[in-house]
PDB file of N, CA and C in Angstrom:
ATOM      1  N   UNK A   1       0.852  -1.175   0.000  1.00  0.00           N
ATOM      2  CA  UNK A   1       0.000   0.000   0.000  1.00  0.00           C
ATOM      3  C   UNK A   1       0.897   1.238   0.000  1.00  0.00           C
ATOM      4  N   UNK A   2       0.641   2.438  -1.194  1.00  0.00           N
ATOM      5  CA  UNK A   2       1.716   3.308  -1.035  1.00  0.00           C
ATOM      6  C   UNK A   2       1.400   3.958   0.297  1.00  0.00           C
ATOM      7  N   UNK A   3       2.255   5.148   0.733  1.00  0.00           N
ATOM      8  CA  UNK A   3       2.003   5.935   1.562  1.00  0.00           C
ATOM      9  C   UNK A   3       2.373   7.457   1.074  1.00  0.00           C
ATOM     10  N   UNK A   4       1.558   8.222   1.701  1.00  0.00           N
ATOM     11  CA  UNK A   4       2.213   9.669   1.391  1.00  0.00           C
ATOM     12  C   UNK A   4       2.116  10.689   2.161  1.00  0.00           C
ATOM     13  N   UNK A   5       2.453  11.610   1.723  1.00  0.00           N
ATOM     14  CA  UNK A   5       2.711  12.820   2.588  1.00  0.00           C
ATOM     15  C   UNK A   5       2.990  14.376   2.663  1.00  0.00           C
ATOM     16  N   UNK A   6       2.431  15.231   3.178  1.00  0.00           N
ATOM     17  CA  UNK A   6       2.418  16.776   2.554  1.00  0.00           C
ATOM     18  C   UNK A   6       4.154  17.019   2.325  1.00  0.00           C
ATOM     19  N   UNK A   7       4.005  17.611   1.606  1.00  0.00           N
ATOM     20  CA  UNK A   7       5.859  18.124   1.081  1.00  0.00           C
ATOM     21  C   UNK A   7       5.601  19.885   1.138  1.00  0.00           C
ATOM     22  N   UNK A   8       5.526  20.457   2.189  1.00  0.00           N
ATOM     23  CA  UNK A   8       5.526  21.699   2.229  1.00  0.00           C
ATOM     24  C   UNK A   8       6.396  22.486   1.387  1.00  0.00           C
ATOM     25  N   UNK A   9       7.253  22.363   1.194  1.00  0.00           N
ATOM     26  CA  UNK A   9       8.383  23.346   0.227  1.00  0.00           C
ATOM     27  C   UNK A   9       7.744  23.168  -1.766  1.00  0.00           C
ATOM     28  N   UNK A  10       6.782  21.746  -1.850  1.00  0.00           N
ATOM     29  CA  UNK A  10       6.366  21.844  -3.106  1.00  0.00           C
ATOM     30  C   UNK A  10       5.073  22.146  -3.008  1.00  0.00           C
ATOM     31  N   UNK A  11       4.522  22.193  -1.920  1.00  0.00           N
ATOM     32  CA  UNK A  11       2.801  22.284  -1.497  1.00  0.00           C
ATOM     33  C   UNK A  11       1.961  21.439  -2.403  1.00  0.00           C
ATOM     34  N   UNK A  12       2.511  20.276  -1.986  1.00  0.00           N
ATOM     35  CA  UNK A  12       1.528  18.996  -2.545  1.00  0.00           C
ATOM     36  C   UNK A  12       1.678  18.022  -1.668  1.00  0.00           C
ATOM     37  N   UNK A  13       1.137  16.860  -1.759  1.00  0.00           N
ATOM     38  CA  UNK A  13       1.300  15.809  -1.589  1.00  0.00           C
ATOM     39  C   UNK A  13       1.985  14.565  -2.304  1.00  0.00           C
ATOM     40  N   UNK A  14       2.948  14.092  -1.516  1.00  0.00           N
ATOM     41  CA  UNK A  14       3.629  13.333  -2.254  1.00  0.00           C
ATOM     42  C   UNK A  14       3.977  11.810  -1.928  1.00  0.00           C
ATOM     43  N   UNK A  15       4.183  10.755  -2.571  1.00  0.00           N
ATOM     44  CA  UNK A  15       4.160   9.743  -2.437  1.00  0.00           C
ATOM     45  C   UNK A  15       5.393   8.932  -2.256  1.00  0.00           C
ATOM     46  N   UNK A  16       5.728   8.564  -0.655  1.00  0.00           N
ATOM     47  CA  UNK A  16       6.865   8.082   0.027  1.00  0.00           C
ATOM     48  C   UNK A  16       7.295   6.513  -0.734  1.00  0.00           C
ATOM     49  N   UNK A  17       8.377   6.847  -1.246  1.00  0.00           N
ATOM     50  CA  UNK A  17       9.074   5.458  -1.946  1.00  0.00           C
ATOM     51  C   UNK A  17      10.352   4.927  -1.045  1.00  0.00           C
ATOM     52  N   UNK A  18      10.350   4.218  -0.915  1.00  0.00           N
ATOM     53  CA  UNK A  18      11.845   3.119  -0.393  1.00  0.00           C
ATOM     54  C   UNK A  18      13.481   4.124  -0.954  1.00  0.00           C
ATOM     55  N   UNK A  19      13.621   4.439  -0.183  1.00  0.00           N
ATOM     56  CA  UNK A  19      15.120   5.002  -0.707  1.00  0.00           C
ATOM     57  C   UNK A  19      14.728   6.429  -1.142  1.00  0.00           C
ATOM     58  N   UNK A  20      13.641   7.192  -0.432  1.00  0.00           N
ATOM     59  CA  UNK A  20      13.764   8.723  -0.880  1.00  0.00           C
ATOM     60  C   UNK A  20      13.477   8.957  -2.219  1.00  0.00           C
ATOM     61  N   UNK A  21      12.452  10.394  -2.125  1.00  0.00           N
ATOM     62  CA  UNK A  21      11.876  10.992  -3.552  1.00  0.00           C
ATOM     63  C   UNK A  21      12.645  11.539  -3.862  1.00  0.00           C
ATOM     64  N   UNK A  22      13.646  12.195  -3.456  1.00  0.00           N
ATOM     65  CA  UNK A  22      14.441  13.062  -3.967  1.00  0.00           C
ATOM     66  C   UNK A  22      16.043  12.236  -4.268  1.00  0.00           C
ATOM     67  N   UNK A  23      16.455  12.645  -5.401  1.00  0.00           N
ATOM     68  CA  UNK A  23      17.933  12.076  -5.483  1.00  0.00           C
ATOM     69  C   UNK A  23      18.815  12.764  -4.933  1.00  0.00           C
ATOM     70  N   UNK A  24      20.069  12.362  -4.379  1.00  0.00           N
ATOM     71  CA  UNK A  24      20.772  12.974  -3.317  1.00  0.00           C
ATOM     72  C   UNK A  24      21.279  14.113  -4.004  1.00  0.00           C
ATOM     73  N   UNK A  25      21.603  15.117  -2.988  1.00  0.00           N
ATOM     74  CA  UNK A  25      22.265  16.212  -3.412  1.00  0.00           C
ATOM     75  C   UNK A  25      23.707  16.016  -4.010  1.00  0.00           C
ATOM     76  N   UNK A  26      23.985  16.985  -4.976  1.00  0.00           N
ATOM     77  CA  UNK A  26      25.361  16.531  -5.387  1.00  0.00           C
ATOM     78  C   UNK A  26      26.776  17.088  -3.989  1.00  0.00           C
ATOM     79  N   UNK A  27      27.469  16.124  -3.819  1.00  0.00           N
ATOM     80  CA  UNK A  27      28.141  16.757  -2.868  1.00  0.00           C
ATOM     81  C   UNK A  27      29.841  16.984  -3.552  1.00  0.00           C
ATOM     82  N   UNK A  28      29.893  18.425  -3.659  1.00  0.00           N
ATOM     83  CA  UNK A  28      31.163  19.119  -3.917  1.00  0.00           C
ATOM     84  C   UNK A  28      32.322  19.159  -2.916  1.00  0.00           C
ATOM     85  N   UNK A  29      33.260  18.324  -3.744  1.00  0.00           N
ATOM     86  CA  UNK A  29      34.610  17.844  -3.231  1.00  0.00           C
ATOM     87  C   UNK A  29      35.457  18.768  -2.730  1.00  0.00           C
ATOM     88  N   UNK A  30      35.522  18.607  -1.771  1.00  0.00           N
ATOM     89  CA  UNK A  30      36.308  19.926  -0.925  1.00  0.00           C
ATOM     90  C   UNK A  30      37.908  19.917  -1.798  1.00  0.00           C
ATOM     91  N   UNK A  31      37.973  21.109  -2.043  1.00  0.00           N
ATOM     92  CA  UNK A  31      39.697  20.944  -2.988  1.00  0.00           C
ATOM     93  C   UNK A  31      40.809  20.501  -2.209  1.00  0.00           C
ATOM     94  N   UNK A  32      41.529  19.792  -2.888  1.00  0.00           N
ATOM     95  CA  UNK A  32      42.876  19.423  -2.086  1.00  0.00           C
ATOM     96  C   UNK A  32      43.702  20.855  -1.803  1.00  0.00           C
ATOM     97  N   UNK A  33      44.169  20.090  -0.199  1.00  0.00           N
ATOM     98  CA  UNK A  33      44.557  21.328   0.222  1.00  0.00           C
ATOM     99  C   UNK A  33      44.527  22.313   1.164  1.00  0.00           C
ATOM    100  N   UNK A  34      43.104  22.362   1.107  1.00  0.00           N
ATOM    101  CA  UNK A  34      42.138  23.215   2.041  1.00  0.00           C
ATOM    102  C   UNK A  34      41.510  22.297   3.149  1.00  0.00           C
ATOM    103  N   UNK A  35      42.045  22.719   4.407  1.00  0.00           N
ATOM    104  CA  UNK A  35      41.588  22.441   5.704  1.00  0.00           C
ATOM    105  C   UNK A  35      40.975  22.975   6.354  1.00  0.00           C
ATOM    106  N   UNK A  36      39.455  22.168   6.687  1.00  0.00           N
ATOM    107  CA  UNK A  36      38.507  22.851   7.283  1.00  0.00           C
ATOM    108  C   UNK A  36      38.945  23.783   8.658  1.00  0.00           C
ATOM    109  N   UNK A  37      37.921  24.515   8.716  1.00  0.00           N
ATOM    110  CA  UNK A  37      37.926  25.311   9.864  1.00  0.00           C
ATOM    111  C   UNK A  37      37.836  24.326  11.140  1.00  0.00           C
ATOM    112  N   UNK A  38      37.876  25.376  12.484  1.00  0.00           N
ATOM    113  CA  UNK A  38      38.030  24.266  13.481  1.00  0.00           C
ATOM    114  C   UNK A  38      36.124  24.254  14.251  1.00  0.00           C
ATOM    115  N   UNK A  39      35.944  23.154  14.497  1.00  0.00           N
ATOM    116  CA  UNK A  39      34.456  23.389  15.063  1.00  0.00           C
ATOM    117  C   UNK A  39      34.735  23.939  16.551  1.00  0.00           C
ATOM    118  N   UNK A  40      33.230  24.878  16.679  1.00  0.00           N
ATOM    119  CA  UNK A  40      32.932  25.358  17.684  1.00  0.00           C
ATOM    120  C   UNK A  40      33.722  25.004  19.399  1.00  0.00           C
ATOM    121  N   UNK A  41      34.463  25.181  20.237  1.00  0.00           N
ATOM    122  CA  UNK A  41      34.667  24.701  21.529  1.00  0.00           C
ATOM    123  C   UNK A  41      34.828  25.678  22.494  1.00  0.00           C
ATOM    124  N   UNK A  42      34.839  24.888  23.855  1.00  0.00           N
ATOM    125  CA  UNK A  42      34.637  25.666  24.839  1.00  0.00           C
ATOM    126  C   UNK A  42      36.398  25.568  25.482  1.00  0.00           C
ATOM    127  N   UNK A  43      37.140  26.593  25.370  1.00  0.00           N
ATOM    128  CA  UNK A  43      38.440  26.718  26.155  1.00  0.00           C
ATOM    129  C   UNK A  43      38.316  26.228  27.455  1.00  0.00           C
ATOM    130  N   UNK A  44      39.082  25.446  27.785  1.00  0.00           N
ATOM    131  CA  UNK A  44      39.523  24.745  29.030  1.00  0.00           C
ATOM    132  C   UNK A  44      40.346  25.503  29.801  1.00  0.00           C
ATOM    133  N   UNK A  45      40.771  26.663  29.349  1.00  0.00           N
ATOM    134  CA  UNK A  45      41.346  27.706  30.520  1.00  0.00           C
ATOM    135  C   UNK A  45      40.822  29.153  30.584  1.00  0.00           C
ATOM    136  N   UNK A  46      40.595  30.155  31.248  1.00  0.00           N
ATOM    137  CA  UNK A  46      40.190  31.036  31.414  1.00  0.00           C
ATOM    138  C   UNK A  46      40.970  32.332  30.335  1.00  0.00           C
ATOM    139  N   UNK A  47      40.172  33.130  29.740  1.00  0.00           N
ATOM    140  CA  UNK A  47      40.975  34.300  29.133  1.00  0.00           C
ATOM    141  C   UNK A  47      40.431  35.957  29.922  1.00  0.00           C
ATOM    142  N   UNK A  48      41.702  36.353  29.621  1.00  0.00           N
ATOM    143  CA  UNK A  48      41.554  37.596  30.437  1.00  0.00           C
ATOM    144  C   UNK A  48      40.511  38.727  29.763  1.00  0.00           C
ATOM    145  N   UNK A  49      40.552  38.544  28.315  1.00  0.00           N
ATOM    146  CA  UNK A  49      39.449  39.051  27.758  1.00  0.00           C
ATOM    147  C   UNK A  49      38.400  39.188  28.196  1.00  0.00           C
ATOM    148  N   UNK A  50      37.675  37.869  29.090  1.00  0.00           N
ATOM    149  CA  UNK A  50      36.544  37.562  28.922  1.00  0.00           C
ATOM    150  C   UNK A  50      36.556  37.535  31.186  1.00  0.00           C
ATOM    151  N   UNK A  51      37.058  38.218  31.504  1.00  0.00           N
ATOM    152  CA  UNK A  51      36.610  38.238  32.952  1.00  0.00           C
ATOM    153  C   UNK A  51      37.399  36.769  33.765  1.00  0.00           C
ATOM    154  N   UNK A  52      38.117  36.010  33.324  1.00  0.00           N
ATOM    155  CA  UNK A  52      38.485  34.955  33.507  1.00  0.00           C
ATOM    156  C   UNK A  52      37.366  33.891  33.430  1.00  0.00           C
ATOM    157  N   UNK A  53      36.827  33.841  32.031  1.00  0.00           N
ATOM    158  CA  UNK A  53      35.702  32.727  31.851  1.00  0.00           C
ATOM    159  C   UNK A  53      36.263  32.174  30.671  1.00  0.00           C
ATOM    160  N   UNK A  54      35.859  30.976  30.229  1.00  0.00           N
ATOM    161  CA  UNK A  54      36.070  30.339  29.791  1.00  0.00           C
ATOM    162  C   UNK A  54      35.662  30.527  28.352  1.00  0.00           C
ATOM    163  N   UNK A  55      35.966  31.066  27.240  1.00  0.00           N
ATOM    164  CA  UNK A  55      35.295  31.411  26.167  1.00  0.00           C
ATOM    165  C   UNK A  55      34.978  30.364  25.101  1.00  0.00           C
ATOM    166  N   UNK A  56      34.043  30.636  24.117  1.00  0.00           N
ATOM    167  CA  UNK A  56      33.688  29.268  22.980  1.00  0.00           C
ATOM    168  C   UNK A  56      34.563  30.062  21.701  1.00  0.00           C
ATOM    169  N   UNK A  57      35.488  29.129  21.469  1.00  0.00           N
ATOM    170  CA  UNK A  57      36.372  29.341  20.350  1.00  0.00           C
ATOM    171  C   UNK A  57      35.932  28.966  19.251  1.00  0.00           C
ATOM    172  N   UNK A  58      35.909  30.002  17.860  1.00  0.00           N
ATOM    173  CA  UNK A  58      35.124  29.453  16.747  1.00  0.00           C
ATOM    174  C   UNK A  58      35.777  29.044  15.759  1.00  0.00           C
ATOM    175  N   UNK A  59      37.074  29.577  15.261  1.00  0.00           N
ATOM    176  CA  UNK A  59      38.038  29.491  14.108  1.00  0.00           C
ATOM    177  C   UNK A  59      39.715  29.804  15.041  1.00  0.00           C
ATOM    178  N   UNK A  60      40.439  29.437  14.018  1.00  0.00           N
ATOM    179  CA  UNK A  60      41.856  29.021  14.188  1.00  0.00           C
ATOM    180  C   UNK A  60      42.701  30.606  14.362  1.00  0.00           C
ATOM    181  N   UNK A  61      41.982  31.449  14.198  1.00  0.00           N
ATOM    182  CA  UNK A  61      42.832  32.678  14.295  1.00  0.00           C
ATOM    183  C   UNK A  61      41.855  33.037  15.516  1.00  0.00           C
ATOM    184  N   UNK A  62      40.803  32.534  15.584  1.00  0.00           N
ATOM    185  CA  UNK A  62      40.703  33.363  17.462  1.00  0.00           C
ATOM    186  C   UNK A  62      41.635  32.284  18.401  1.00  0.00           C
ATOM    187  N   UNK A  63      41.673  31.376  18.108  1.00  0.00           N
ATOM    188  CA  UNK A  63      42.263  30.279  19.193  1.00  0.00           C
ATOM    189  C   UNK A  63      43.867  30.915  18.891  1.00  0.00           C
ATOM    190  N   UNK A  64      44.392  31.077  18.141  1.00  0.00           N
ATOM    191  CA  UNK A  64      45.701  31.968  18.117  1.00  0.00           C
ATOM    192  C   UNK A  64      45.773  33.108  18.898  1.00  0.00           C
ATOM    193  N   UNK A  65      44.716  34.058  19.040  1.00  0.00           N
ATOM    194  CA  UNK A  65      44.613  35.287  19.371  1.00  0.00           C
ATOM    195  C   UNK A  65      44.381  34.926  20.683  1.00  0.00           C
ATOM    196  N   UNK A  66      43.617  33.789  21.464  1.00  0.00           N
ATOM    197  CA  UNK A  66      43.401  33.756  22.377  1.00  0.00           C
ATOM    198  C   UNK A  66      44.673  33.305  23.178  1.00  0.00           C
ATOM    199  N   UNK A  67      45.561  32.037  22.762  1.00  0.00           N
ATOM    200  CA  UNK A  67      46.891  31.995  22.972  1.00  0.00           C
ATOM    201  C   UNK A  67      47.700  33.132  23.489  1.00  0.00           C
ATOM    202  N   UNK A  68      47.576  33.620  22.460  1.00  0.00           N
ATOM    203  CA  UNK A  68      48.394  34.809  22.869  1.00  0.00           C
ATOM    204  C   UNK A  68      48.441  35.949  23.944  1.00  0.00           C
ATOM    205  N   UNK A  69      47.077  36.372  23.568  1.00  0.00           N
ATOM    206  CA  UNK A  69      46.644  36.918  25.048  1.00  0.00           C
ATOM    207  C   UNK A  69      46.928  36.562  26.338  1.00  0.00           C
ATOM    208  N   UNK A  70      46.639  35.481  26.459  1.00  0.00           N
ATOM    209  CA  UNK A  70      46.837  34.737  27.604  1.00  0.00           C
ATOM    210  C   UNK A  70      48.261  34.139  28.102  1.00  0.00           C
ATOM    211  N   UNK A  71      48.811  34.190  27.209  1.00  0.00           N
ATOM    212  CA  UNK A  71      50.352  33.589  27.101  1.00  0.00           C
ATOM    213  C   UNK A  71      50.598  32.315  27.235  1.00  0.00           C
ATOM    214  N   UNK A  72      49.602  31.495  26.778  1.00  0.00           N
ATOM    215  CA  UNK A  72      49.621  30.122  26.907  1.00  0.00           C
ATOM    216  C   UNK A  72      49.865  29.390  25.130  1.00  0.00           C
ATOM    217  N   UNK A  73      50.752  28.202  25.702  1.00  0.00           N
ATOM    218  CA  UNK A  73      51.220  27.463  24.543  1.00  0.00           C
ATOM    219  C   UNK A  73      50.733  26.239  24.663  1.00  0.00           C
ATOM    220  N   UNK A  74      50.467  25.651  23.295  1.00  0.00           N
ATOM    221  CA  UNK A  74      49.589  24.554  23.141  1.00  0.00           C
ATOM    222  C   UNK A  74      51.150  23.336  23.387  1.00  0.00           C
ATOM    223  N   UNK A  75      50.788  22.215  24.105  1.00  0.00           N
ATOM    224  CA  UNK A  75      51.812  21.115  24.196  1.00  0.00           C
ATOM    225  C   UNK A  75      51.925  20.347  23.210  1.00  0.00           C
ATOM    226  N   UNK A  76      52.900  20.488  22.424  1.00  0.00           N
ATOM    227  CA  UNK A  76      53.207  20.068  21.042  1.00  0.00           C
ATOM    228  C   UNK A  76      53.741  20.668  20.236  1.00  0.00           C
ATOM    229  N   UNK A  77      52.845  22.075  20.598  1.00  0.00           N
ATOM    230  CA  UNK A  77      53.343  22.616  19.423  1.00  0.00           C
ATOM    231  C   UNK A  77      54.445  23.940  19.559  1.00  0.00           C
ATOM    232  N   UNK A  78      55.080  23.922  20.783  1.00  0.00           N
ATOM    233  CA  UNK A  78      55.890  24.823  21.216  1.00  0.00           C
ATOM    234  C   UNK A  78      57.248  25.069  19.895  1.00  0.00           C
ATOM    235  N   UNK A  79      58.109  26.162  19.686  1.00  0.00           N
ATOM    236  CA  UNK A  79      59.073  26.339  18.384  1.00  0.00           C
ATOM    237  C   UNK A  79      60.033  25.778  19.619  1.00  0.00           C
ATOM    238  N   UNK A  80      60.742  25.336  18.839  1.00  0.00           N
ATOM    239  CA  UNK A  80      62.451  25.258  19.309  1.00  0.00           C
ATOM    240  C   UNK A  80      63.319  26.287  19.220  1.00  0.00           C
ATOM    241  N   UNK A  81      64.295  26.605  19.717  1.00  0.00           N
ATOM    242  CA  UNK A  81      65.612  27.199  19.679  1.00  0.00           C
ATOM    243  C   UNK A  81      65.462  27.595  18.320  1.00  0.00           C
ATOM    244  N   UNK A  82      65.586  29.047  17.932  1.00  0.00           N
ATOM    245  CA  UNK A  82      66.466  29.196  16.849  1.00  0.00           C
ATOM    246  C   UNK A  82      67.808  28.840  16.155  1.00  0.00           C
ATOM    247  N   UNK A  83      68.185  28.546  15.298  1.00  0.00           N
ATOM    248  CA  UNK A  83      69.319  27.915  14.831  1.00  0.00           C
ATOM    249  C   UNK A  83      70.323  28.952  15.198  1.00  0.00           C
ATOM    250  N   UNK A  84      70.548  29.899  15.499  1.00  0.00           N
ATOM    251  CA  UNK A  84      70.883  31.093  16.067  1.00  0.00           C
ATOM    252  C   UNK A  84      71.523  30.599  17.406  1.00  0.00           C
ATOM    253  N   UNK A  85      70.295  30.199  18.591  1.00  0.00           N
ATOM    254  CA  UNK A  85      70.196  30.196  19.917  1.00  0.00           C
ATOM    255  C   UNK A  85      70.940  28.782  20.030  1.00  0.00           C
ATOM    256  N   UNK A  86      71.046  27.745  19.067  1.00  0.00           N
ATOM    257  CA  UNK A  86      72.109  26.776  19.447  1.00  0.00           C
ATOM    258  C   UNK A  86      73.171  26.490  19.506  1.00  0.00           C
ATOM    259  N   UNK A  87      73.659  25.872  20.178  1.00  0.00           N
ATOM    260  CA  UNK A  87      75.109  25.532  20.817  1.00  0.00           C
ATOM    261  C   UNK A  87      76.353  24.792  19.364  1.00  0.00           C
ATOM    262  N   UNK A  88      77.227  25.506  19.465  1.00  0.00           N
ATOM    263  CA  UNK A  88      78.052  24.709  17.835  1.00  0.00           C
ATOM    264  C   UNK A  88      78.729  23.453  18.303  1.00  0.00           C
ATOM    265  N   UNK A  89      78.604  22.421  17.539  1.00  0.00           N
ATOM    266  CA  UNK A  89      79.045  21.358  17.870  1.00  0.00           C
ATOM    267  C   UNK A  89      80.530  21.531  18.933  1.00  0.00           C
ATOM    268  N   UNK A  90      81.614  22.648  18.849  1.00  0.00           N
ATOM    269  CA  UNK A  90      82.921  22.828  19.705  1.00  0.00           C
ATOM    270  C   UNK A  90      81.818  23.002  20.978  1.00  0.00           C
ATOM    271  N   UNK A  91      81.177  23.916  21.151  1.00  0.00           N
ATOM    272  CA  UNK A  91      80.691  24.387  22.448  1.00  0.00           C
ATOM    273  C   UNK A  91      79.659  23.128  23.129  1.00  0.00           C
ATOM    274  N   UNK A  92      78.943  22.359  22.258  1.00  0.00           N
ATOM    275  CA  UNK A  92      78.336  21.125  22.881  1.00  0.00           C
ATOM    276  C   UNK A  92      79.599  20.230  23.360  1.00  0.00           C
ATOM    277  N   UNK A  93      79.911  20.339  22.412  1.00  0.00           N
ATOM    278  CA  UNK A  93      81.038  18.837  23.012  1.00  0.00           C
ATOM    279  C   UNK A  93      81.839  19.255  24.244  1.00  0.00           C
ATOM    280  N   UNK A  94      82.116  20.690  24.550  1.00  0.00           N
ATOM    281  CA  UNK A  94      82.719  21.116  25.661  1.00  0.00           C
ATOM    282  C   UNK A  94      82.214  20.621  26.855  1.00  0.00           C
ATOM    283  N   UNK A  95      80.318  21.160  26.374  1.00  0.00           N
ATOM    284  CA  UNK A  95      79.615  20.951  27.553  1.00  0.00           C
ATOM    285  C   UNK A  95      79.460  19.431  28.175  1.00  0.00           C
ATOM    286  N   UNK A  96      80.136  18.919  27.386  1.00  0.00           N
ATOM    287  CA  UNK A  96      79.904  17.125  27.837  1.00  0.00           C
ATOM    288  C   UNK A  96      80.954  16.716  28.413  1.00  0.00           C
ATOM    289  N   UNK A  97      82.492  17.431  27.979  1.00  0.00           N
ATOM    290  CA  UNK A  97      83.206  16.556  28.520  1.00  0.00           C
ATOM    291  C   UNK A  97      83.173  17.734  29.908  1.00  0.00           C
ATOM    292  N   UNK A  98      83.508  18.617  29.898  1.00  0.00           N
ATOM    293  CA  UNK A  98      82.689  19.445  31.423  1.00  0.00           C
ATOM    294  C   UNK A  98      82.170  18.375  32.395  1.00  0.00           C
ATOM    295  N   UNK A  99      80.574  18.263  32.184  1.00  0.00           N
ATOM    296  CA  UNK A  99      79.575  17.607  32.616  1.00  0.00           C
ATOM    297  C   UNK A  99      80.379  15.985  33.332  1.00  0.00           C
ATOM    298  N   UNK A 100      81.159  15.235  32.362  1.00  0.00           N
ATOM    299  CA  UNK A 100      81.291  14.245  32.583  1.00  0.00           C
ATOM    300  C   UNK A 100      82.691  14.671  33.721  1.00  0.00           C
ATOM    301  N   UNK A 101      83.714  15.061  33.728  1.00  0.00           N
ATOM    302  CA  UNK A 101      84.440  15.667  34.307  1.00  0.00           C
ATOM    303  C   UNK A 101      84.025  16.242  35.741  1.00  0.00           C
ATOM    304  N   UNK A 102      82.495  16.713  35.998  1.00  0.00           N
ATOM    305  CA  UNK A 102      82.349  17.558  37.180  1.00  0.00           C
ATOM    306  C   UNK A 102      81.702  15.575  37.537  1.00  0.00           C
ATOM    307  N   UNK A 103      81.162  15.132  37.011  1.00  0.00           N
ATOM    308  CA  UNK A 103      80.994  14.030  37.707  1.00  0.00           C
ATOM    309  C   UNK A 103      81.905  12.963  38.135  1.00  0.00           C
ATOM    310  N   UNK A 104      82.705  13.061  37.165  1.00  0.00           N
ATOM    311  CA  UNK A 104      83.767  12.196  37.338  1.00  0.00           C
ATOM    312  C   UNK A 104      84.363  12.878  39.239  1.00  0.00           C
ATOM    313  N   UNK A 105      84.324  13.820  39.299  1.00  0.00           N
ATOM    314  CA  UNK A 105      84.896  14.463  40.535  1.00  0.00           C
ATOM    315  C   UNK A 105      83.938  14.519  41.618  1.00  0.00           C
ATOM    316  N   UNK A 106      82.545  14.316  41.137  1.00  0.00           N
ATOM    317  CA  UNK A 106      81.522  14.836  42.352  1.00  0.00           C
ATOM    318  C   UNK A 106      81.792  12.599  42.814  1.00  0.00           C
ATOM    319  N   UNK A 107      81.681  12.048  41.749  1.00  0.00           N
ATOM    320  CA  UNK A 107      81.479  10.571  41.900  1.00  0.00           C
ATOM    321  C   UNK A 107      82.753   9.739  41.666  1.00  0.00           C
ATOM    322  N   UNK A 108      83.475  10.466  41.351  1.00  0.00           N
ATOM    323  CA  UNK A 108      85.073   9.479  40.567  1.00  0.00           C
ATOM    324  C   UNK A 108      85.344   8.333  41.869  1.00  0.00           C
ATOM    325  N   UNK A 109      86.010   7.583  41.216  1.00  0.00           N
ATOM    326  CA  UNK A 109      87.052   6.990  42.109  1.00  0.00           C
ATOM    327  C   UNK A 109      87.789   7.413  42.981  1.00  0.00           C
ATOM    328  N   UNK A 110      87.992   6.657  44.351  1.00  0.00           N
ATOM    329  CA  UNK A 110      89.274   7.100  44.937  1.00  0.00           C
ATOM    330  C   UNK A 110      90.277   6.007  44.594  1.00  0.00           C
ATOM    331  N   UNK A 111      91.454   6.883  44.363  1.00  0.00           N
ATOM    332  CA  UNK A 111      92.805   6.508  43.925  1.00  0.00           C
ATOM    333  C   UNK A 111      93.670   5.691  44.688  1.00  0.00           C
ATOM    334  N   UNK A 112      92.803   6.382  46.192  1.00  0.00           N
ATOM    335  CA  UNK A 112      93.461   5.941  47.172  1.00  0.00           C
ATOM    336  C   UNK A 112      93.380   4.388  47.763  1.00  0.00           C
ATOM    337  N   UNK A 113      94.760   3.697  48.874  1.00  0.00           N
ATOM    338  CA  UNK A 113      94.094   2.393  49.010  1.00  0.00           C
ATOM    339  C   UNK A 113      93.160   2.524  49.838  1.00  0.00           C
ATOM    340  N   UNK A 114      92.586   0.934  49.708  1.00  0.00           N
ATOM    341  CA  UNK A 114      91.733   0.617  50.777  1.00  0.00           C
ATOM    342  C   UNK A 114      92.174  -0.367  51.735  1.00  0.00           C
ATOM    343  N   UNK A 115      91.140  -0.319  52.878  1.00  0.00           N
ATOM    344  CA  UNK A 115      91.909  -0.817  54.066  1.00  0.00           C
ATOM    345  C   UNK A 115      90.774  -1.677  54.300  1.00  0.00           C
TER     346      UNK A 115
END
């Protein structure tokens, strides 16, 4: 027995088939490349902006902006040392045999006999 049913947007009545009257919408392929936005969330730490409440973050440049404000860094994604700010292989290797040297003395051997 068919069945049917008002279709307000065509203002008729229409007759319900197995698998939908309508054929699916065409769905357009998001381009390579392009990364969606971030969905809606609620910050897990307080911003000073906002009275120390907790604000709903909508896109990737407020969650930046909010970072910042706040002076908080996401775990992961912290920068490293500038190539600048690092140590040249002479000055690392110093620092090791140093290191091993202050231990060698805080822990070395005694030379001396034992009794």
């Amino acid at each position: 027995m068919p069945r049917f049913r008002y279709d307000k947007d065509m203002d008729c009545i229409i007759e319900i088939r197995d698998g939908g009257n309508y054929p699916e919408p065409e769905k357009r392929a998001r381009p390579r490349g392009v990364i969606s936005d971030l969905d809606p969330y609620r910050a897990v730490a307080s911003d000073v902006a906002c009275g120390g409440k907790r604000p709903v973050i909508t896109g990737r440049r407020q969650h930046r902006e909010f970072l910042q404000r706040n002076g908080y860094v996401e775990v992961g994604n912290e920068r490293g040392p500038a190539p600048s700010d690092a140590p040249s292989p002479q000055q690392a290797r110093g620092d090791r045999v140093n290191d091993i040297r202050r231990a060698l003395g805080d822990f070395g051997s005694n030379t001396g006999s034992r009794h």
